[in-house]
Structures are given as C-alpha cells and as structure tokens.
PDB file of N, CA and C in Angstrom:
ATOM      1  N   UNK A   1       1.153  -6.926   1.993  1.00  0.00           N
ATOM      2  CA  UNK A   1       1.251  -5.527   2.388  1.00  0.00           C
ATOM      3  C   UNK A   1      -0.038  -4.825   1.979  1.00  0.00           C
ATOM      4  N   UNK A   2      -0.394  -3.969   3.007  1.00  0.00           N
ATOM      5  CA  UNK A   2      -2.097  -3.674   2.839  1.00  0.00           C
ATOM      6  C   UNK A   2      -1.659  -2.040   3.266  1.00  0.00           C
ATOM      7  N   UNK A   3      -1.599  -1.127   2.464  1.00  0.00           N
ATOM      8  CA  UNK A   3      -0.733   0.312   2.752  1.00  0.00           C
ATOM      9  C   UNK A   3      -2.472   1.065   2.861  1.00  0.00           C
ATOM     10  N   UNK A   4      -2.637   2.413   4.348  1.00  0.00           N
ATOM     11  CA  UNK A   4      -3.403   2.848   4.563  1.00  0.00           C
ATOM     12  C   UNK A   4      -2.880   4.025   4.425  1.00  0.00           C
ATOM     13  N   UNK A   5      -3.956   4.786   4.219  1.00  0.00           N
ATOM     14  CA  UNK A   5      -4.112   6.501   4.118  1.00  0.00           C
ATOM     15  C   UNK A   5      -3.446   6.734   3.480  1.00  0.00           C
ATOM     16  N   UNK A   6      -3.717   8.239   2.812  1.00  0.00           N
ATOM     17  CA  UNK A   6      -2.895   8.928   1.381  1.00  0.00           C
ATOM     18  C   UNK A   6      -2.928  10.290   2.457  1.00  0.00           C
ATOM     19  N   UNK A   7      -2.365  11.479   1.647  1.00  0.00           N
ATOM     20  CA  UNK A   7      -2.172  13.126   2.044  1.00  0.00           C
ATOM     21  C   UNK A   7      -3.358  12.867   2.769  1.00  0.00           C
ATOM     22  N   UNK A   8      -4.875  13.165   2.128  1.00  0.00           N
ATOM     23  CA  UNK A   8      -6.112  14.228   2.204  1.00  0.00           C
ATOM     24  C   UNK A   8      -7.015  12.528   3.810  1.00  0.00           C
ATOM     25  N   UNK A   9      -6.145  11.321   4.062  1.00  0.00           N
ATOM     26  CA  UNK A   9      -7.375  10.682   5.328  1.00  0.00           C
ATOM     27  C   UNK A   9      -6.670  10.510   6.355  1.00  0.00           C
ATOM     28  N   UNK A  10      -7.617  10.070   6.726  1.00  0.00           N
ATOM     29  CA  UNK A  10      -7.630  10.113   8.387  1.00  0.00           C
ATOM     30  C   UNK A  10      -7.209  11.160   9.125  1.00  0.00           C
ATOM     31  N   UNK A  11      -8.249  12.465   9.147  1.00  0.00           N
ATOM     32  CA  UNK A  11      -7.500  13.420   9.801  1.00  0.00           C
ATOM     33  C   UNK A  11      -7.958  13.113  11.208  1.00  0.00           C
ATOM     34  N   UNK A  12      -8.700  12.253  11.742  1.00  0.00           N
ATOM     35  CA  UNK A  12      -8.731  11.812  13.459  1.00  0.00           C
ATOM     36  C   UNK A  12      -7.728  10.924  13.310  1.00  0.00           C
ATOM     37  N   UNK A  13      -6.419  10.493  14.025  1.00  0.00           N
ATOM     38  CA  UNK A  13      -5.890   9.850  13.695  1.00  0.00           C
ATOM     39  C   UNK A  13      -6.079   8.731  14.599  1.00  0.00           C
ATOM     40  N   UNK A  14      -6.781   8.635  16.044  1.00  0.00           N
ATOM     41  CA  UNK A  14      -7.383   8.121  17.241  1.00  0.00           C
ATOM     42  C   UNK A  14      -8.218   7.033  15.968  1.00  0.00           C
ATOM     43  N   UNK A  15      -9.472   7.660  15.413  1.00  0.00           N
ATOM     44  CA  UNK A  15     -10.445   7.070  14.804  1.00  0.00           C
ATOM     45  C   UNK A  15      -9.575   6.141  13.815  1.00  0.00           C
ATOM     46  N   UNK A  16      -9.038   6.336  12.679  1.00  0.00           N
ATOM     47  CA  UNK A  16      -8.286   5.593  11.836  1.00  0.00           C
ATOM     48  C   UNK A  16      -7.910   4.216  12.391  1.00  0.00           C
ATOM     49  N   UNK A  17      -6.990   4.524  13.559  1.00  0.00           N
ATOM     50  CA  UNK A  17      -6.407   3.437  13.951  1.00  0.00           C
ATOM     51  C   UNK A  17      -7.238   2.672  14.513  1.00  0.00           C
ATOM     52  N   UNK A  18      -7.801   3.003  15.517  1.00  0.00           N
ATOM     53  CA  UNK A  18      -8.904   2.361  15.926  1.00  0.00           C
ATOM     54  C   UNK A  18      -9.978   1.218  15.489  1.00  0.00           C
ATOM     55  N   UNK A  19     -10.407   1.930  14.335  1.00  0.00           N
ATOM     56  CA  UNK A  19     -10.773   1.257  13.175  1.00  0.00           C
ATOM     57  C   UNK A  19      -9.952  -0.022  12.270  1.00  0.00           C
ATOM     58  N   UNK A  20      -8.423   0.527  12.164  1.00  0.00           N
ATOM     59  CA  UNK A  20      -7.719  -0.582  11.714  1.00  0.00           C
ATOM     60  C   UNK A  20      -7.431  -1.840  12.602  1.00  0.00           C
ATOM     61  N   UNK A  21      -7.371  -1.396  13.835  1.00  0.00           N
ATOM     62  CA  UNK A  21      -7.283  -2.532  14.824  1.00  0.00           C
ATOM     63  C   UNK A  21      -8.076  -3.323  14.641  1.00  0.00           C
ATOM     64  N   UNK A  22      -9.282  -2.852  14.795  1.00  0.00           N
ATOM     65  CA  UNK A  22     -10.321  -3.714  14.402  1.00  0.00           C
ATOM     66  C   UNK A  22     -10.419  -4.716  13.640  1.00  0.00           C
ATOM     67  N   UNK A  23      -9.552  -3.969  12.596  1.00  0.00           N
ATOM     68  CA  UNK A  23      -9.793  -5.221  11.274  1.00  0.00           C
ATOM     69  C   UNK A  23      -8.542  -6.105  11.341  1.00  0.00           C
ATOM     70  N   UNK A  24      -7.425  -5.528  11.588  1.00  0.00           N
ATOM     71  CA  UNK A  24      -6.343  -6.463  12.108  1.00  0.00           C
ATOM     72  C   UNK A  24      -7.168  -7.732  13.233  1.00  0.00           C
ATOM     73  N   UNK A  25      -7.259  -7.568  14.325  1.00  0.00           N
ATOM     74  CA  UNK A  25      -7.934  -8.180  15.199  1.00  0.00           C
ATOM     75  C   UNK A  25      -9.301  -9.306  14.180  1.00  0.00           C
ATOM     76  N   UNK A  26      -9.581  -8.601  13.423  1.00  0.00           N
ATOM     77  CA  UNK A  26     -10.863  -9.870  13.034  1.00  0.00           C
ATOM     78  C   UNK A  26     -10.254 -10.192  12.176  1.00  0.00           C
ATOM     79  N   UNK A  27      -8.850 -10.288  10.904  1.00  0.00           N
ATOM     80  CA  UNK A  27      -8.613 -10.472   9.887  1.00  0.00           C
ATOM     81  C   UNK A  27      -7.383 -11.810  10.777  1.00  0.00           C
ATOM     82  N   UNK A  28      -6.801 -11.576  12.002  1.00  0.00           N
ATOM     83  CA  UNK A  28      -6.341 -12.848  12.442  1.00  0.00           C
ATOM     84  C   UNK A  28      -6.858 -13.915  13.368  1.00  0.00           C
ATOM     85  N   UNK A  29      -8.183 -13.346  13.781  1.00  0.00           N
ATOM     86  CA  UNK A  29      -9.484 -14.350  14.142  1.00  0.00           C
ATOM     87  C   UNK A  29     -10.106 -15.161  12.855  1.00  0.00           C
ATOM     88  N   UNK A  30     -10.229 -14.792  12.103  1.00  0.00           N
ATOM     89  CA  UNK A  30     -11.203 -15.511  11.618  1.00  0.00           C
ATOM     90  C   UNK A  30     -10.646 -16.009  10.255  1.00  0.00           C
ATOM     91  N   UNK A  31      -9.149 -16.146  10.214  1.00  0.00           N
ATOM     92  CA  UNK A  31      -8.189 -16.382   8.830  1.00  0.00           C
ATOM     93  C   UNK A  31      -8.447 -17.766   8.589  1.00  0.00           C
ATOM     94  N   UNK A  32      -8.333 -17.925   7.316  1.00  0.00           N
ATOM     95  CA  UNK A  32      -7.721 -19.949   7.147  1.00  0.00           C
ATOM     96  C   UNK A  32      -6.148 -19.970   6.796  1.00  0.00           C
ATOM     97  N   UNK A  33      -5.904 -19.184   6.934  1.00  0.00           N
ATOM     98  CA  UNK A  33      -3.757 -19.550   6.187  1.00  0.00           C
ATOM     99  C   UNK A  33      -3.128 -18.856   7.315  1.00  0.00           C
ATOM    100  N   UNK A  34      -1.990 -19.194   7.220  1.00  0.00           N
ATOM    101  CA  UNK A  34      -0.664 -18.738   8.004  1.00  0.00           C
ATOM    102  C   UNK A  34      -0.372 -17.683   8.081  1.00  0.00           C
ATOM    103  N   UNK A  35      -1.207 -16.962   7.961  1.00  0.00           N
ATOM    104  CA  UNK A  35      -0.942 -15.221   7.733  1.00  0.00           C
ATOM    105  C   UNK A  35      -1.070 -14.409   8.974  1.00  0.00           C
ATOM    106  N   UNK A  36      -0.309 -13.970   9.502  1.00  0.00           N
ATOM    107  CA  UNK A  36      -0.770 -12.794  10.665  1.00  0.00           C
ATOM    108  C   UNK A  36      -0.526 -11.175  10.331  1.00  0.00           C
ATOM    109  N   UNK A  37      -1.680 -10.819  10.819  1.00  0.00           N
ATOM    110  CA  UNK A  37      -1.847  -9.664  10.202  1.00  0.00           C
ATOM    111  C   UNK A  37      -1.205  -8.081  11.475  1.00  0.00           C
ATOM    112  N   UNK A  38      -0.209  -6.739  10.750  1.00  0.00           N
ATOM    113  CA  UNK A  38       0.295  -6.539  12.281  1.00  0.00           C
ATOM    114  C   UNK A  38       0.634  -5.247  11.578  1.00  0.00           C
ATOM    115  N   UNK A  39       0.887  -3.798  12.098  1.00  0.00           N
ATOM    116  CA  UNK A  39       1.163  -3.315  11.995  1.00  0.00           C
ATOM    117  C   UNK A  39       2.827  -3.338  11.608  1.00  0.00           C
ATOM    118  N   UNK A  40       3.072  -2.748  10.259  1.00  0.00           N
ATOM    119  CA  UNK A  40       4.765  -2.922  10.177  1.00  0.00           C
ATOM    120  C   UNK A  40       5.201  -1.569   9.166  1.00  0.00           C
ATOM    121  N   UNK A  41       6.258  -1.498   8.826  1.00  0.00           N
ATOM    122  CA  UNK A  41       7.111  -0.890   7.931  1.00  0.00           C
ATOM    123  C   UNK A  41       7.344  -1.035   6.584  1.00  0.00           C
ATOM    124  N   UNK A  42       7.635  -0.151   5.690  1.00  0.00           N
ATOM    125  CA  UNK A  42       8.014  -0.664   4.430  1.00  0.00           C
ATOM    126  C   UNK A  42       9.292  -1.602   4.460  1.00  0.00           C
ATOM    127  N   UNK A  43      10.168  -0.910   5.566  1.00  0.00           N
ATOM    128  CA  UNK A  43      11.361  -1.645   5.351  1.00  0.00           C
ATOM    129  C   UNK A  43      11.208  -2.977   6.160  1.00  0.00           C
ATOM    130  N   UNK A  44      10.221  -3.195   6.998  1.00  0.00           N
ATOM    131  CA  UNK A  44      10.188  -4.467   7.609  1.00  0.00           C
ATOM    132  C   UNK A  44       9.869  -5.714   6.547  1.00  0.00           C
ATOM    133  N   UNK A  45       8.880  -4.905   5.794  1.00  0.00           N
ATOM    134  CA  UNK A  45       8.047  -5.604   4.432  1.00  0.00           C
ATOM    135  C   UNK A  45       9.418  -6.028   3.682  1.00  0.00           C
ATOM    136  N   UNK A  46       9.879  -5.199   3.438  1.00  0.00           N
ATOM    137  CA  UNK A  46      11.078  -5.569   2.349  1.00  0.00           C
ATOM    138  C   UNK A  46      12.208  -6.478   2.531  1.00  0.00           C
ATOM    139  N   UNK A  47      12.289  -6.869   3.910  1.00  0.00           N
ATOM    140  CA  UNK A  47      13.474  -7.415   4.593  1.00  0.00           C
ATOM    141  C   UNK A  47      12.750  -8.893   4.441  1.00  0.00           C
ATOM    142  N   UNK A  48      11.492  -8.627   4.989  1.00  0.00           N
ATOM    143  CA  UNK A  48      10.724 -10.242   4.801  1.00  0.00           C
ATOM    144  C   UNK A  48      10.781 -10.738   3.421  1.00  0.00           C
ATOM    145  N   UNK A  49      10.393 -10.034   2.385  1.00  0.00           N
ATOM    146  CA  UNK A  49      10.545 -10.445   1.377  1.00  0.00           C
ATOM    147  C   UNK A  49      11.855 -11.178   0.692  1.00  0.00           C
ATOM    148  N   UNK A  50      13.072 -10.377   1.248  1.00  0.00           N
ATOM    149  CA  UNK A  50      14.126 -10.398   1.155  1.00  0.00           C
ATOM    150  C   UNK A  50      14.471 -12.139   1.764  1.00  0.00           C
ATOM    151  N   UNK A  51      14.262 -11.842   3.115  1.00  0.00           N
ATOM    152  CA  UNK A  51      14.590 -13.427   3.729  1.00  0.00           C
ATOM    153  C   UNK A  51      13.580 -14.634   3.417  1.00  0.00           C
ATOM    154  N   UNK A  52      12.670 -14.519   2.309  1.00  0.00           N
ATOM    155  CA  UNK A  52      12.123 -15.710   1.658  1.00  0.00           C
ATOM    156  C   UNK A  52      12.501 -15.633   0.332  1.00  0.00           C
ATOM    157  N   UNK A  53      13.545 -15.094  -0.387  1.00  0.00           N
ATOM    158  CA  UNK A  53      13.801 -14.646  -1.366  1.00  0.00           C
ATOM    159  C   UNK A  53      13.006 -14.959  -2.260  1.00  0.00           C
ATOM    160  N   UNK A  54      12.099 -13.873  -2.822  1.00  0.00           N
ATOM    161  CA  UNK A  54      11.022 -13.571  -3.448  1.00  0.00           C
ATOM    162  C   UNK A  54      11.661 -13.008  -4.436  1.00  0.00           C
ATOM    163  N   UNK A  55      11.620 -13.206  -5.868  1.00  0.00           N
ATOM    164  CA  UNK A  55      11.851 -12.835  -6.808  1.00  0.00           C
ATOM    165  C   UNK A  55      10.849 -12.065  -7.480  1.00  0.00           C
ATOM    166  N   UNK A  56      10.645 -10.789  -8.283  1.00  0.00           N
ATOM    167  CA  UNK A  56       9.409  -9.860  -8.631  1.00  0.00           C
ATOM    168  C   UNK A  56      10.204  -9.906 -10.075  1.00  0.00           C
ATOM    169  N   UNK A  57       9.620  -9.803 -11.001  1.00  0.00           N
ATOM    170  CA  UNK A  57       9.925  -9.328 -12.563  1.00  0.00           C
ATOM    171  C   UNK A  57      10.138  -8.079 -12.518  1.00  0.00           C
ATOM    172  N   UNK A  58      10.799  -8.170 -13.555  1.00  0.00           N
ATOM    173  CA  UNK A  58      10.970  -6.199 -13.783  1.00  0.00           C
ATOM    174  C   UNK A  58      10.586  -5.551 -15.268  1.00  0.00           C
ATOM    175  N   UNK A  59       9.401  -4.905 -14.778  1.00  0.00           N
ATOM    176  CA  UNK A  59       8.923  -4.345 -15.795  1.00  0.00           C
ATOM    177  C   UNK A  59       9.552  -3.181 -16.302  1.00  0.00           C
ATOM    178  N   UNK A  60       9.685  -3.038 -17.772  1.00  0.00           N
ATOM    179  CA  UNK A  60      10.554  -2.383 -17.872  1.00  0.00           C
ATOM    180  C   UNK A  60       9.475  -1.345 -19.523  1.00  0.00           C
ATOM    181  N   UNK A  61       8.376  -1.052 -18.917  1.00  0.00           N
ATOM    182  CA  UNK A  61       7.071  -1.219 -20.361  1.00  0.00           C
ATOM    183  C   UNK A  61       6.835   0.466 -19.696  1.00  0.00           C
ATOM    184  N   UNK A  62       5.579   0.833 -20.391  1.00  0.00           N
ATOM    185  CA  UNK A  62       5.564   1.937 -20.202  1.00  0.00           C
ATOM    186  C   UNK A  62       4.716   2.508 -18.480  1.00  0.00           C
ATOM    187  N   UNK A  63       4.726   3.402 -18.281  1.00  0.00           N
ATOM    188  CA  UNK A  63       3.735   3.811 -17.014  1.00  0.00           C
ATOM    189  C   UNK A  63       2.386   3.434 -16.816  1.00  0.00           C
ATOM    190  N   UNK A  64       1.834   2.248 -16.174  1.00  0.00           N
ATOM    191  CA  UNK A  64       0.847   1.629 -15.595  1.00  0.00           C
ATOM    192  C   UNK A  64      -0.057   2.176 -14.834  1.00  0.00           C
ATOM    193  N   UNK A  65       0.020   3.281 -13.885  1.00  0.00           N
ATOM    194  CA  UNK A  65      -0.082   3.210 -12.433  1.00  0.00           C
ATOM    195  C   UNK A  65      -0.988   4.321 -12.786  1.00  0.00           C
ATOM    196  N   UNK A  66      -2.283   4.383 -12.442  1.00  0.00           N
ATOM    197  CA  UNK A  66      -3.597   5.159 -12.908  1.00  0.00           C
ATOM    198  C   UNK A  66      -3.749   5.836 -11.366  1.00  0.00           C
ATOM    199  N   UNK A  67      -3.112   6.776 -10.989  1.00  0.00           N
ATOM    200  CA  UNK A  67      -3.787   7.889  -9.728  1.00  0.00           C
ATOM    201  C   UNK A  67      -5.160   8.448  -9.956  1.00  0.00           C
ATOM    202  N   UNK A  68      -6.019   7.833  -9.004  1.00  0.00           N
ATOM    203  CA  UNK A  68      -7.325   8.742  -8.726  1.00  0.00           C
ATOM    204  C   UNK A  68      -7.347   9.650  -8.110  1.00  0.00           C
ATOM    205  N   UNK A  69      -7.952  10.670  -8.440  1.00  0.00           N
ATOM    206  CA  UNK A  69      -8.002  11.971  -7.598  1.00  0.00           C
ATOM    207  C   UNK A  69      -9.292  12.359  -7.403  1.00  0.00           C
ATOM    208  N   UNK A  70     -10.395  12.467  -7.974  1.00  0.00           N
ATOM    209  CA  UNK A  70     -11.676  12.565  -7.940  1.00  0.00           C
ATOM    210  C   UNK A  70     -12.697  11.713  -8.916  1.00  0.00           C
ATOM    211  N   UNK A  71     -14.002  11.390  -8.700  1.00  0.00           N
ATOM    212  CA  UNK A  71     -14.698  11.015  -8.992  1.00  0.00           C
ATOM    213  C   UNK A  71     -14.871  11.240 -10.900  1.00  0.00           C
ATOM    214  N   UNK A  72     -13.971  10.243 -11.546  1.00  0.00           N
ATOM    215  CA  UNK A  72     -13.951  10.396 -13.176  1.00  0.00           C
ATOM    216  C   UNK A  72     -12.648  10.927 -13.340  1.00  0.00           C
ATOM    217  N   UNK A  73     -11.902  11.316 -12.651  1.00  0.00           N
ATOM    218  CA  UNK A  73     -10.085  12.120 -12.657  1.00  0.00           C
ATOM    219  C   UNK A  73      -9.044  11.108 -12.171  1.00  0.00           C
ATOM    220  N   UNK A  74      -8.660  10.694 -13.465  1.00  0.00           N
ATOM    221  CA  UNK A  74      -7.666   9.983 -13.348  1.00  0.00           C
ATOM    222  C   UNK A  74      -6.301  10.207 -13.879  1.00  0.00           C
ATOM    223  N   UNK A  75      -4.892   9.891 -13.339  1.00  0.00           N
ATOM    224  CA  UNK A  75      -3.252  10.739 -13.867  1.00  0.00           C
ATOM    225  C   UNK A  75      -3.015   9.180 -14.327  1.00  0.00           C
ATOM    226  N   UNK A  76      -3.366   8.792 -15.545  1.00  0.00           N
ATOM    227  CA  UNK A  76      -2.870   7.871 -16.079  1.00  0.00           C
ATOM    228  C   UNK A  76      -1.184   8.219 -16.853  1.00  0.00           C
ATOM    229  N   UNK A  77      -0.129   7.835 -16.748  1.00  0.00           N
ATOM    230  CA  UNK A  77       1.082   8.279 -17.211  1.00  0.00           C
ATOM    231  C   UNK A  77       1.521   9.473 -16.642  1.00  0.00           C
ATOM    232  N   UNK A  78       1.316   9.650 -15.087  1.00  0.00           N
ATOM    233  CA  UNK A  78       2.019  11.108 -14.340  1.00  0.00           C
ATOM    234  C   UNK A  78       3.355  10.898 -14.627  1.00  0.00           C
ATOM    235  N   UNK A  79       4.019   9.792 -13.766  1.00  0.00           N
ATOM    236  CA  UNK A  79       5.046   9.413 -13.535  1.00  0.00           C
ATOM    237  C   UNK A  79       5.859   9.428 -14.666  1.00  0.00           C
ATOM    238  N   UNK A  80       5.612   8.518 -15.687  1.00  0.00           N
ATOM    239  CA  UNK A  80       6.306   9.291 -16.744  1.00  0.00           C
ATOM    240  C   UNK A  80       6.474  10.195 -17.784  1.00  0.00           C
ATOM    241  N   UNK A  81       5.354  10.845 -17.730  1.00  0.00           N
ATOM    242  CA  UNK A  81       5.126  11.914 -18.697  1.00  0.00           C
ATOM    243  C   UNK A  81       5.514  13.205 -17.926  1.00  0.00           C
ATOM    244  N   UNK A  82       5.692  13.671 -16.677  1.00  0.00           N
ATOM    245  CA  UNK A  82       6.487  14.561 -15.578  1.00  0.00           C
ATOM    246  C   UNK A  82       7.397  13.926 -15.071  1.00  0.00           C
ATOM    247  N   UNK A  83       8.556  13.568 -15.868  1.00  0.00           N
ATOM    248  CA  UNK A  83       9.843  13.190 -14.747  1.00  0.00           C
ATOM    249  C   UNK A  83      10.728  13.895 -13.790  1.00  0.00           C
ATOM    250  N   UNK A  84      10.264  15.310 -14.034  1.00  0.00           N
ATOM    251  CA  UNK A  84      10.339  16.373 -13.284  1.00  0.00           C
ATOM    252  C   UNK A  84       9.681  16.490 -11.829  1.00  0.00           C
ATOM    253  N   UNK A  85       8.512  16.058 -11.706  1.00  0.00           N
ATOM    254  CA  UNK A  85       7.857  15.885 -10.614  1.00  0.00           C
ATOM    255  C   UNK A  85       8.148  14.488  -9.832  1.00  0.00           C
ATOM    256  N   UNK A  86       8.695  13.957 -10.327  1.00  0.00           N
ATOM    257  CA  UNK A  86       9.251  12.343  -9.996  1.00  0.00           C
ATOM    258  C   UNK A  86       9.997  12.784  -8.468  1.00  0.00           C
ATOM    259  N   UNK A  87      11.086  13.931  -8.557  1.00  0.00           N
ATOM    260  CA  UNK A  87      11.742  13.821  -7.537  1.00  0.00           C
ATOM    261  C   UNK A  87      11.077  13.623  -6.240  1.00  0.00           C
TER     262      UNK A  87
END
C-alpha cells in the first residue's frame, strides 16, 4: 500500500493523477516480482490482507508516529498526548 496526497496536495487533481499513472504504468513494466501495481481502496487493501491471512503484531508501547508539518516541525506524540483531537 503506497497512500498519496495529504489536506494541503494535489490541488490540480488532472496533474496528480496523471503523474501517478505514470508511475503505476512504469512500476508494472519494469518490476521483477509478482506485484501489480493499481489503483485501490483502503478497504480493498484490507480484505487482501485479510484473504492471505497476514498476521501484524500489536503494538501496544507508546506513540511512534512523528507528523511533519514544515521544514524542522515535527508532532511527535500528537496522537497521544491530545486524545481529544483523536476523534
């Protein structure tokens, strides 16, 4: 799973895609593994995962997940230090 754009890109949305085709298109030309590459869903993602039953660990440690926002601005511990904003 290769997830594109946040809020603030791709405001051409013509250009974006366009662009992603592209790389879809050369990323299943020129592959060595079994992989095809395609526009999909979270829930499509999850169902696949599901029907190769893929097992993930569960971390259960503190907040990991470092949001960049600008150049040196980073929300290291948003998520859990605002569980308020969680919703």
């Amino acid at each position: 799973m290769l997830p594109f754009g946040d809020d603030f890109s791709c405001s051409s949305q013509y250009e974006c895609f366009k662009g992603i085709d592209k790389l879809i298109d050369y990323c299943n030309q020129n592959q060595q593994s079994n992989m095809t590459f395609m526009y999909s869903t979270p829930q499509r993602y999850v169902n696949a995962l599901k029907a190769e039953n893929v097992r993930w660990p569960v971390i259960r440690d503190k907040d990991f997940f470092p949001y960049y926002e600008k150049h040196t601005q980073y929300w290291s511990g948003f998520f859990s230090s605002r569980p308020g904003l969680k919703k």
